[in-house]
Protein backbone atom coordinates (compact mmCIF):
# COMPACT_ATOMS: atom_id res chain seq x y z
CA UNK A 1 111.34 106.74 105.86
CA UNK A 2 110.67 104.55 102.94
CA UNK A 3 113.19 103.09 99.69
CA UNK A 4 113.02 105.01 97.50
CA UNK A 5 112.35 104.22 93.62
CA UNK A 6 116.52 104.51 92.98
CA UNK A 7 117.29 102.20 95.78
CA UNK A 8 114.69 99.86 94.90
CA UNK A 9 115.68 99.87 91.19
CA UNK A 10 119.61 99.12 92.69
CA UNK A 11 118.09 96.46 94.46
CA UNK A 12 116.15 94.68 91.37
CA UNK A 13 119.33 95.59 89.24
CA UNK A 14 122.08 94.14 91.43
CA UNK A 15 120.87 91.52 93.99
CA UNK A 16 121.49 88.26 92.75
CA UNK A 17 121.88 86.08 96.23
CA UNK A 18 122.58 82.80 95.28
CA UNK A 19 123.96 79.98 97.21
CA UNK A 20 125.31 80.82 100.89
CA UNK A 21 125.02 84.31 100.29
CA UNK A 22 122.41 86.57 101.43
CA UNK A 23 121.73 90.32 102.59
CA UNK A 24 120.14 92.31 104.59
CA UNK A 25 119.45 96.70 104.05
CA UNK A 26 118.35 99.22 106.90
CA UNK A 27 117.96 103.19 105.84
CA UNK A 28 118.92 105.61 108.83
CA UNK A 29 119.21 109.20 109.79
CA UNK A 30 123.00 109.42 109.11
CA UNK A 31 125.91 109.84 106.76
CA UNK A 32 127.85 107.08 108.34
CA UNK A 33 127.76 103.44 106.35
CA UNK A 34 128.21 100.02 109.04
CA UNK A 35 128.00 96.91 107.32
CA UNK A 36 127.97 93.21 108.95
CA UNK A 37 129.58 89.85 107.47
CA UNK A 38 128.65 87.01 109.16
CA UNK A 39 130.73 84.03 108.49
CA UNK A 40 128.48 81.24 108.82
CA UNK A 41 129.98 77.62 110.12
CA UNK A 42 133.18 78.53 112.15
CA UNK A 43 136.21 80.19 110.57
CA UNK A 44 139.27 78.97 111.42
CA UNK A 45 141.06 82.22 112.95
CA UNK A 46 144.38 80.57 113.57
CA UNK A 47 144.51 79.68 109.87
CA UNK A 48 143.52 83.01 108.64
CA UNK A 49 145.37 85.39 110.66
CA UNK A 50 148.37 83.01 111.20
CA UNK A 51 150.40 83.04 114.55
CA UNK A 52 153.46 82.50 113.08
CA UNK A 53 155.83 83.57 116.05
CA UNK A 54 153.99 81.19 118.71
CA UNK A 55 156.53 78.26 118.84
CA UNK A 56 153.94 76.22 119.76
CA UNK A 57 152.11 76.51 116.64
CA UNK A 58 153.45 73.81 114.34
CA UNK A 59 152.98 71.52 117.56
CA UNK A 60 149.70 71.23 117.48
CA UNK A 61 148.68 72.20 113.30
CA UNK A 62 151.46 71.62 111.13
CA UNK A 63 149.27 70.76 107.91
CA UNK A 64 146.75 73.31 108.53
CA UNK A 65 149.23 76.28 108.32
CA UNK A 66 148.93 77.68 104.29
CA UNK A 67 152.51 78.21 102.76
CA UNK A 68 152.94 82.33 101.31
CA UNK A 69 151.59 83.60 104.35
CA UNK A 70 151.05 87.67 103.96
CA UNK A 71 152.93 89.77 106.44
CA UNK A 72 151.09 91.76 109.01
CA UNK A 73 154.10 93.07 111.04
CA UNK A 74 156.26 89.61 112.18
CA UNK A 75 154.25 88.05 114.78
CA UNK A 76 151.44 87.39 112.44
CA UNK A 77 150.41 86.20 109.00
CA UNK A 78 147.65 86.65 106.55
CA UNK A 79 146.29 83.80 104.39
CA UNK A 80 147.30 84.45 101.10
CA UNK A 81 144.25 84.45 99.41
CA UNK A 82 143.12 87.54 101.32
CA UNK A 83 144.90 89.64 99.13
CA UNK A 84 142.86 92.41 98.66
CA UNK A 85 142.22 92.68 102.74
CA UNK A 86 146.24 92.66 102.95
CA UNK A 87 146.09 95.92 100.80
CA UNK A 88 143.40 97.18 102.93
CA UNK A 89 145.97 96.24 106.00
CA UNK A 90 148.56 97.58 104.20
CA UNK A 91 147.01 101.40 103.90
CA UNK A 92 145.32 101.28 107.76
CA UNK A 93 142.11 100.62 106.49
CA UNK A 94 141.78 96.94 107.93
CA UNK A 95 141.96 95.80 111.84
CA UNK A 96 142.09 92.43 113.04
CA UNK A 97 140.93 91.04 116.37
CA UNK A 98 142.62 88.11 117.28
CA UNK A 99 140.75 85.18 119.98
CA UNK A 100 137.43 87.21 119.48
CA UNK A 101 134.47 85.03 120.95
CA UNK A 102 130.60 85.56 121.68
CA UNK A 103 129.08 84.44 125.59
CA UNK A 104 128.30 80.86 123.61
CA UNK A 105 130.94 77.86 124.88
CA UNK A 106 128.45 75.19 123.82
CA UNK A 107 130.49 74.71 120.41
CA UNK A 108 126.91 73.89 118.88
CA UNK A 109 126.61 76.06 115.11
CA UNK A 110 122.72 76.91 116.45
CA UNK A 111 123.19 78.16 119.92
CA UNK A 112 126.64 80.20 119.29
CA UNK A 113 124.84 81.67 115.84
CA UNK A 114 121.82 82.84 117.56
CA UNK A 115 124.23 84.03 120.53
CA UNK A 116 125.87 86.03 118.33
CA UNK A 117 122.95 87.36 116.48
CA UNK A 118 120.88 88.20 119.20
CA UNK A 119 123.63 89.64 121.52
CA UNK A 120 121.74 89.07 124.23
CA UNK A 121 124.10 86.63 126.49
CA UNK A 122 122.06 85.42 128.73
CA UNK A 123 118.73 87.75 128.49
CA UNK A 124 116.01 86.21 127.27
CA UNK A 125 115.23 88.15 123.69
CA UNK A 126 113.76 86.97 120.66
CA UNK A 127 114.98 90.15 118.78
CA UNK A 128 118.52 90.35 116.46
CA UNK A 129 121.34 93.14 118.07
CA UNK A 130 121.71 94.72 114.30
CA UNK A 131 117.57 95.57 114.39
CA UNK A 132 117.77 97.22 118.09
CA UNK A 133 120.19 99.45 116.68
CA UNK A 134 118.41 100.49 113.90
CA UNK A 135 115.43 100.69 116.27
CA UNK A 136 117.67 103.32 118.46
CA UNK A 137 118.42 104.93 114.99
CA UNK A 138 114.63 104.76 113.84
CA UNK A 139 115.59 102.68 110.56
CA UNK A 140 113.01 100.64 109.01
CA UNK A 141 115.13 97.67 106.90
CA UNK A 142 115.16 96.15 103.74
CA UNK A 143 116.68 92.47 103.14
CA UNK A 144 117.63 90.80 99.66
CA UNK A 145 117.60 87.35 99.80
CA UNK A 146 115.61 84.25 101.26
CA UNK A 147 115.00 86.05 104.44
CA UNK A 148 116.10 88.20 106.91
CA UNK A 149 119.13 86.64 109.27
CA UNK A 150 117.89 86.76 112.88
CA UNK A 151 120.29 89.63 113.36
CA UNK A 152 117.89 92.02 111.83
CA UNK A 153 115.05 90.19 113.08
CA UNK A 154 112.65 92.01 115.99
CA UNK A 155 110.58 95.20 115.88
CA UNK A 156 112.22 97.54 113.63
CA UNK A 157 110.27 97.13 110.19
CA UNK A 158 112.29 95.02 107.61
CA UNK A 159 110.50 94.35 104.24
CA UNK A 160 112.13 91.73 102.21
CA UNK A 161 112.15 90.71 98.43
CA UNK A 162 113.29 87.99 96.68
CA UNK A 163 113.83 88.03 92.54
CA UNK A 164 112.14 85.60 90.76
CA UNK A 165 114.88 82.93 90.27
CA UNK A 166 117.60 84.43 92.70
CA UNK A 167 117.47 81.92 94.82
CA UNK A 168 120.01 78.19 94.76
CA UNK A 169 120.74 75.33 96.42
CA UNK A 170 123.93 75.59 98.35
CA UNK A 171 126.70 74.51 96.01
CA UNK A 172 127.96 71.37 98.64
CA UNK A 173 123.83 70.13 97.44
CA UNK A 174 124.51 69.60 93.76
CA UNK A 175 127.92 67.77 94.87
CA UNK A 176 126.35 65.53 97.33
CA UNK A 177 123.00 64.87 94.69
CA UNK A 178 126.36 63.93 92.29
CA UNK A 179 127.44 61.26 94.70
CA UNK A 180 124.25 59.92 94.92
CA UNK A 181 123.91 59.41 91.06
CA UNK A 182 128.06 58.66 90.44
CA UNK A 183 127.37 55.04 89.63
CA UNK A 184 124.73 55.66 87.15
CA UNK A 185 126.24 55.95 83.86
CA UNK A 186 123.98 58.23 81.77
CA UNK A 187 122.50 60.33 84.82
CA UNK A 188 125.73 60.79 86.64
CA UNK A 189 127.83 61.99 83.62
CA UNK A 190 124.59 64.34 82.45
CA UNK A 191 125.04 66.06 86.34
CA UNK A 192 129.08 66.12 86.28
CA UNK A 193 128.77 67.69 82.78
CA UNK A 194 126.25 69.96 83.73
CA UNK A 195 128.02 70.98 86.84
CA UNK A 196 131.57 71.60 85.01
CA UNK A 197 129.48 74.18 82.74
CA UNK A 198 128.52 75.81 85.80
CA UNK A 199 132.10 76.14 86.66
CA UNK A 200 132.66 73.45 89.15
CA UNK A 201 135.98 72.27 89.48
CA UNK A 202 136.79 68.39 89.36
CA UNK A 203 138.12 68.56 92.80
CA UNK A 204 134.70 70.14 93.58
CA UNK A 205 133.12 67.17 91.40
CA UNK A 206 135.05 64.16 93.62
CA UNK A 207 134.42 65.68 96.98
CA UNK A 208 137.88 67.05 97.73
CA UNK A 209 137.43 70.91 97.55
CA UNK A 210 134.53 72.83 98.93
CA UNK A 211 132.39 74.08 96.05
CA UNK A 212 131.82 77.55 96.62
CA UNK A 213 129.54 79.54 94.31
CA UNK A 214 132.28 81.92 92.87
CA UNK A 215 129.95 84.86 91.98
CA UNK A 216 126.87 85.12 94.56
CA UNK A 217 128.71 86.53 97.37
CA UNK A 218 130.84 89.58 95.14
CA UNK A 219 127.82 90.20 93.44
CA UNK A 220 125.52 90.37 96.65
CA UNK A 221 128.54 92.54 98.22
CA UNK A 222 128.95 94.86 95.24
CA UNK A 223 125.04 95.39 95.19
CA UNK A 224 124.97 96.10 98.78
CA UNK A 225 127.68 98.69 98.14
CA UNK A 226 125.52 100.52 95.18
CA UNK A 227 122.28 100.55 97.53
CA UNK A 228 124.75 101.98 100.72
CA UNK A 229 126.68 104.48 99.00
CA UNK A 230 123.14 106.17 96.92
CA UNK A 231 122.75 109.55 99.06
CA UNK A 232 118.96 108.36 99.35
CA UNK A 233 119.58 104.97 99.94
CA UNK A 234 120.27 102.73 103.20
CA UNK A 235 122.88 103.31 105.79
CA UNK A 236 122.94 99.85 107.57
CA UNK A 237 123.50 96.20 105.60
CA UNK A 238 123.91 92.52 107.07
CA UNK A 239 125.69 89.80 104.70
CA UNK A 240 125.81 86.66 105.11
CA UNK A 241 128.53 83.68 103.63
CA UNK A 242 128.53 79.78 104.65
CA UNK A 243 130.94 77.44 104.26
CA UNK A 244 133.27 77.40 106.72
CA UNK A 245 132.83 74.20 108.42
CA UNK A 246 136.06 72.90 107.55
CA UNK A 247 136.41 69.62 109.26
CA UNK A 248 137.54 67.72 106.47
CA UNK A 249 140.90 69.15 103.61
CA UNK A 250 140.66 72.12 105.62
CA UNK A 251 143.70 73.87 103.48
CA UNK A 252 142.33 73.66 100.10
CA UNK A 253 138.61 74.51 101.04
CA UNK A 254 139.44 77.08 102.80
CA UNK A 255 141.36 79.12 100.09
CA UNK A 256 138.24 78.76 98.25
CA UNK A 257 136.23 80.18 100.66
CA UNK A 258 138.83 83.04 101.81
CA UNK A 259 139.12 83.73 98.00
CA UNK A 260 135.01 83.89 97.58
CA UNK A 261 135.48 86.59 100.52
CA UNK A 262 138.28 88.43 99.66
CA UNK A 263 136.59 89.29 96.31
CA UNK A 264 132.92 89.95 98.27
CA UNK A 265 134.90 92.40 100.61
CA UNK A 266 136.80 94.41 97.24
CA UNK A 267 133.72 94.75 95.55
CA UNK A 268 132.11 95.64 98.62
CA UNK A 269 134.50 98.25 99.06
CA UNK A 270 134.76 99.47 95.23
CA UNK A 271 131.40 100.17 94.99
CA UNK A 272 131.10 102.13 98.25
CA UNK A 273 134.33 104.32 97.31
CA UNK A 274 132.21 107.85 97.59
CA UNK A 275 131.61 107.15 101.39
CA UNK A 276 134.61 104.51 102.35
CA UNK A 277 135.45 107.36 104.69
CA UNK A 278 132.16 107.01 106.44
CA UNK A 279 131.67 103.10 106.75
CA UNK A 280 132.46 100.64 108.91
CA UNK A 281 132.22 96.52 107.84
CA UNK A 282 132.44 93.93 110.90
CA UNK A 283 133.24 90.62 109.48
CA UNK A 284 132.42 88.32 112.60
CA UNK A 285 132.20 84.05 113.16
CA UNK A 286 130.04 82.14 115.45
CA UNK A 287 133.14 80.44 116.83
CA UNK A 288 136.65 79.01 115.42
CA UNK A 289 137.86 75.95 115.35
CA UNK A 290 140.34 73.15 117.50
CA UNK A 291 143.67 74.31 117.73
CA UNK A 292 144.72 70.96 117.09
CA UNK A 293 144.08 69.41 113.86
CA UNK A 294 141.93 66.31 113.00
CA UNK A 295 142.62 62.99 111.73
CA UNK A 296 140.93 64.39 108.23
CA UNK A 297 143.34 66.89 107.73
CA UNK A 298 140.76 69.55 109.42
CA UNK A 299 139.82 70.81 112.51
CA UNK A 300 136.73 70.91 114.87
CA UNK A 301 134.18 73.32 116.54
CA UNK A 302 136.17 75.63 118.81
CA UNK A 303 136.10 78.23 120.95
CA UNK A 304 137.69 81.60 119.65
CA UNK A 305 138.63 82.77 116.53
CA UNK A 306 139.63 86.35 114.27
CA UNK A 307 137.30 89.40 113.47
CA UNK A 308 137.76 91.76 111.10
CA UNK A 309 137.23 95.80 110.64
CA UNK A 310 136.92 97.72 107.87
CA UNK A 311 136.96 100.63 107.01
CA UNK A 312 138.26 104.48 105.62
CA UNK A 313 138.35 105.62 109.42
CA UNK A 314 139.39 102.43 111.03
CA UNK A 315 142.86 102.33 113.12
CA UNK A 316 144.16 99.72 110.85
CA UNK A 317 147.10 98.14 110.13
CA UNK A 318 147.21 95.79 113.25
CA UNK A 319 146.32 92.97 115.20
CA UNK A 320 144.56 93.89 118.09
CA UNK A 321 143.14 92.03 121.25
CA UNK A 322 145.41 89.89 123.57
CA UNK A 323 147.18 87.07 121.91
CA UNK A 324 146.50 83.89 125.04
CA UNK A 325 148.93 81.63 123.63
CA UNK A 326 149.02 78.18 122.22
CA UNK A 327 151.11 76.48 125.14
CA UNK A 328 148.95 73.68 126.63
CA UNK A 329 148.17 75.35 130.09
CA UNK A 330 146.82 78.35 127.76
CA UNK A 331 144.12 76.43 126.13
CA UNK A 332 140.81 76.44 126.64
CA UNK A 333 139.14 73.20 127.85
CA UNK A 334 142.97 71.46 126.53
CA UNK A 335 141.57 72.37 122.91
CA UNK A 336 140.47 75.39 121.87
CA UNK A 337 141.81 79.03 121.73
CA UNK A 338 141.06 81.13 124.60
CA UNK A 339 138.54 83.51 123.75
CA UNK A 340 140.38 87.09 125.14
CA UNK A 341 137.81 89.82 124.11
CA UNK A 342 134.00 89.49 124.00
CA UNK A 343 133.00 90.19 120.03
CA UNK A 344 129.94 92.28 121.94
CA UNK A 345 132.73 94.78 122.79
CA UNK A 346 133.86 94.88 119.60
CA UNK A 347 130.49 95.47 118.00
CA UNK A 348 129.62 98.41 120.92
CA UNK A 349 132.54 99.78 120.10
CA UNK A 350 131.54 100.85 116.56
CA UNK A 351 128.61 101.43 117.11
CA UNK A 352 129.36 104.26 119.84
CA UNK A 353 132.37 105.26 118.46
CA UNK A 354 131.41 105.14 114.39
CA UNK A 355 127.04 105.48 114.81
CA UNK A 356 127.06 107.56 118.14
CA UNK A 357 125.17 105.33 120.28
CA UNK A 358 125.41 106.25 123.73
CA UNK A 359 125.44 104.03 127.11
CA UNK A 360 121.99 103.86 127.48
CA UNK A 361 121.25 102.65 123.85
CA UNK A 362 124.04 100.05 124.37
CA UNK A 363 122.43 98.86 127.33
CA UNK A 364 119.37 98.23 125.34
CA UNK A 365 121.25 96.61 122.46
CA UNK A 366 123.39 94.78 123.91
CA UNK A 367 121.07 94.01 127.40
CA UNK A 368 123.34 91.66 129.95
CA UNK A 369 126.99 92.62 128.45
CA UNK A 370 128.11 94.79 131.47
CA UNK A 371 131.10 92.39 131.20
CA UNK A 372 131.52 93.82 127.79
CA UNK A 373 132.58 97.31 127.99
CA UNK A 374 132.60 98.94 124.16
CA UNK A 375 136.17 98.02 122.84
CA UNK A 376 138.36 101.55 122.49
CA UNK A 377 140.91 102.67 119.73
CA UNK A 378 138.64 101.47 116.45
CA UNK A 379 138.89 104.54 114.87
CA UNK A 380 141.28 107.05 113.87
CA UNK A 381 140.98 110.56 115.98
């Protein structure tokens, strides 16, 4: 296989990754779409998919629970700047998977990221989980962007391009060069000026809201969407979003972020309308966050934390996995979540149930996850 002149023109027309946004294409010998989020930094689960009906909640994270939570059926709640994702909830089209976790417990970003990218628990690979697959489906890959995420990374071609001036500092960079230069009269006001025209906010400009680069991630969604849904064009994509380190104002930074996501994941799913039938997106985390909150109105690496699926065949409309609890004796290590379901089961499950990989391709994408049987019930029948 090779991309073809439409895709490539798709690609040139559409893929503006700027920021903490980037993606990654595969083509493959099927109809069926499966897309990949990865939420870079640690997304708070328990503030996004809100256990509302745990009594134990307000215990331990009082401030960190948003007010207008979105209901997913009583127990629960959904942030409210997920609105679009609520719709998808709303018509079946959206799962959750509550204290989801990778074989990582070190709480370190770099170990539990490559863990989860590499899939490998703890077999010795140097090769990303997404590639084998598209090995086992004979896809050569395409990424947009800076590079290709070590998820797609290992012997399954991937060419990559990068448009001539696609390509920005994280937005948190031009904040913290601000700081540096706040004291300096003519310099600093020249930077804050600049930055307001580039749509910062002024709570973004004093270090109190997470900038968040309102555009790169919807357009890089939407672009992936175009490219997925072209009859000739790729079948397999990888995304990528940062921010979500949230150990400082946790509440407002995160309805930035959730906001920058919930419009990635519309556009994502506007432009890929023709086949929403056929695809599958698996927004994933390298770990969530402390159950209690901080002393900076935030929380800290965790343990477990919420997945989502999307999709036109998805069993939606429901929180799945095992809910462990929030009473002391339930918590991991007396802080975290505890991790119920191994996101390697969740990611085996789509791709036997939604790409048709059987046990012995699982075996080889997943090597070492015997403890990890493919999750069941992720799509309609």
């Amino acid at each position: 296989m090779r991309l073809t002149r439409r895709a490539a023109l798709l690609g040139l027309g559409c893929a503006m990754a700027r920021g903490h946004a980037s993606l990654a294409l595969a083509a493959a010998p099927t109809e069926r779409r499966f897309v990949v989020v990865l939420l870079r930094g640690g997304l708070d689960g328990l503030a996004v998919v809100v256990p509302q009906g745990d009594r134990d909640l307000a215990r331990w994270r009082a401030p960190l629970v948003p007010e207008g939570l979105l209901d997913l059926g009583g127990f629960y709640g959904l942030h409210p700047a997920l609105a679009g994702l609520h719709h998808l909830y709303a018509a079946g089209e959206a799962l959750a998977v509550q204290a989801v976790a990778g074989p990582d417990r070190s709480r370190s970003h770099f170990a539990a990221q490559d863990s989860l990218e590499l899939g490998a628990g703890g077999h010795v690979i140097a090769d990303g989980w997404l590639n084998r697959a598209a090995a086992e489906l004979h896809a050569p890959a395409l990424a947009l962007g800076a590079g290709v995420p070590l998820l797609l990374r290992g012997p399954a071609r991937v060419d990559s391009f990068l448009p001539e001036g696609a390509h920005h500092p994280p937005p948190d960079y031009y904040t913290a060069v601000l700081a540096l230069h706040r004291d300096d009269g003519a310099a600093g006001a020249a930077m804050a000026r600049a930055l307001r025209e580039r749509g910062f906010t002024e709570a973004a400009l004093a270090g109190t809201e997470l900038p968040h680069d309102r555009d790169a991630f919807p357009t890089l969604a939407e672009a992936a969407g175009k490219l997925l849904a072209a009859p000739d064009g790729p079948r397999i994509a990888a995304l990528e979003l940062g921010g979500w380190d949230t150990h400082v104002r946790q509440v407002p930074r995160l309805a930035t972020a959730l906001a920058t996501l919930d419009r990635g994941l519309m556009a994502l799913r506007e432009a890929l309308d023709p086949v929403w039938r056929r695809t599958a997106v698996l927004v994933v985390t390298e770990f969530g966050r402390t159950v209690r909150a901080n002393g900076a109105a935030g929380s800290d690496h965790g343990t477990a934390s919420i997945a989502f699926v999307l999709g036109g065949s998805i069993d939606g409309g429901r929180v799945a996995g095992t809910w462990p609890g929030l009473a002391p004796a339930r918590l991991f290590e007396n802080r975290d979540l505890q991790p119920t379901s191994d996101v390697r089961a969740l990611a085996k499950g789509l791709l036997a149930a939604h790409l048709g990989l059987g046990p012995t391709a699982l075996a080889r994408v997943f090597p070492d996850s015997t403890s990890a049987p493919p999750m069941q019930r992720l799509l309609r029948t």
